[in-house]
Protein backbone atom coordinates (compact mmCIF):
# COMPACT_ATOMS: atom_id res chain seq x y z
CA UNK A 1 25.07 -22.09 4.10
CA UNK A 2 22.15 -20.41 5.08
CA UNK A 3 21.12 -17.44 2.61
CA UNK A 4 18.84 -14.55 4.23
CA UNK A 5 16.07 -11.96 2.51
CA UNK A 6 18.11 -8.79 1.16
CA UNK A 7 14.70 -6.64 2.71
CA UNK A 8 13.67 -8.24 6.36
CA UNK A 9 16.85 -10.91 7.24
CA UNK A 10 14.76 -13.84 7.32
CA UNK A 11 16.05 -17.48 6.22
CA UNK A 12 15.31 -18.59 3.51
CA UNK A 13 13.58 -21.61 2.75
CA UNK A 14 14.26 -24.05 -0.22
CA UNK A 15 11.08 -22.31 -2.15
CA UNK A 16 12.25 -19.41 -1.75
CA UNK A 17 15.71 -20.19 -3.08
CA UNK A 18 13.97 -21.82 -6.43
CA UNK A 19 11.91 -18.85 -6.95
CA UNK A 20 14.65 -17.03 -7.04
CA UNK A 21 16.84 -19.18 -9.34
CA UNK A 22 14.01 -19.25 -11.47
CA UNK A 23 12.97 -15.63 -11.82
CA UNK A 24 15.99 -13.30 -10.70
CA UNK A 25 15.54 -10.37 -9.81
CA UNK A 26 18.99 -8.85 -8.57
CA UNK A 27 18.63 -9.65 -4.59
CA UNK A 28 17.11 -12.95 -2.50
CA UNK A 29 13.87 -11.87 -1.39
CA UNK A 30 11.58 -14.64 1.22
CA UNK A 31 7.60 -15.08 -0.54
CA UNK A 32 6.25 -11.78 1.62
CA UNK A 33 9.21 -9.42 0.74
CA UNK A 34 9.25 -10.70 -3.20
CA UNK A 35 4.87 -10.27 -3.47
CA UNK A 36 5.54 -6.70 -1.76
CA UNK A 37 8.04 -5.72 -4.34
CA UNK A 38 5.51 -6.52 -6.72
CA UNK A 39 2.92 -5.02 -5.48
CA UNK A 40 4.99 -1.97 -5.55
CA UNK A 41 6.25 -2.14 -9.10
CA UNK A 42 2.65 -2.71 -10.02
CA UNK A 43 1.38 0.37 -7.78
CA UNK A 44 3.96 2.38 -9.99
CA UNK A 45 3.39 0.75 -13.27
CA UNK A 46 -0.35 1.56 -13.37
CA UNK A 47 0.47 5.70 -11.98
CA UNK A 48 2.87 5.87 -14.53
CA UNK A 49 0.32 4.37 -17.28
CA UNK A 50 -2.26 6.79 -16.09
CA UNK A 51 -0.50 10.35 -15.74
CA UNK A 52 0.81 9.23 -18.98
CA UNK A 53 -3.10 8.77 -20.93
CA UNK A 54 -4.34 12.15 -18.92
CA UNK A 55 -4.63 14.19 -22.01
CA UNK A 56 -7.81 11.57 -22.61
CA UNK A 57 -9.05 13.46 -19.79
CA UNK A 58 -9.36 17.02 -20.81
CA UNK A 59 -12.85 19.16 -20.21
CA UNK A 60 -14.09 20.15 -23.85
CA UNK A 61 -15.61 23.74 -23.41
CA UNK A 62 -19.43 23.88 -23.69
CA UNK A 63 -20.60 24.74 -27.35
CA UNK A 64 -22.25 28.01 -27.69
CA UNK A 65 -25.38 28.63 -28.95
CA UNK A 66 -25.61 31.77 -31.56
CA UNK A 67 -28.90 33.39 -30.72
């Protein structure tokens, strides 16, 4: 039986088929489609982390000086 990527229909090879037994991830994804779908979730992960810590970002208003 010969199993095919859920993203670009390619066959799968017998790595592929033990990286996915071994870390499942809902759909059979070849090496290139599984590393892009991590880059992805990373690409996410680290805009979510940052809008999140933006209030470390805020502009403090100058101090006056009383003459």
């Amino acid at each position: 039986m010969n199993l095919l990527c859920s993203e670009c229909s390619t066959q799968l090879s017998k790595q592929d088929l033990r990286l996915n037994k071994s870390y499942p991830v809902g759909k059979l994804y070849c090496d290139w489609c599984q590393t892009r779908q991590e880059r992805k979730l990373i690409k996410k992960l680290s805009k979510d982390t940052s809008s999140a810590l933006d209030f470390y970002n805020y502009k403090q208003q100058p101090e006056r000086k009383n003459k």
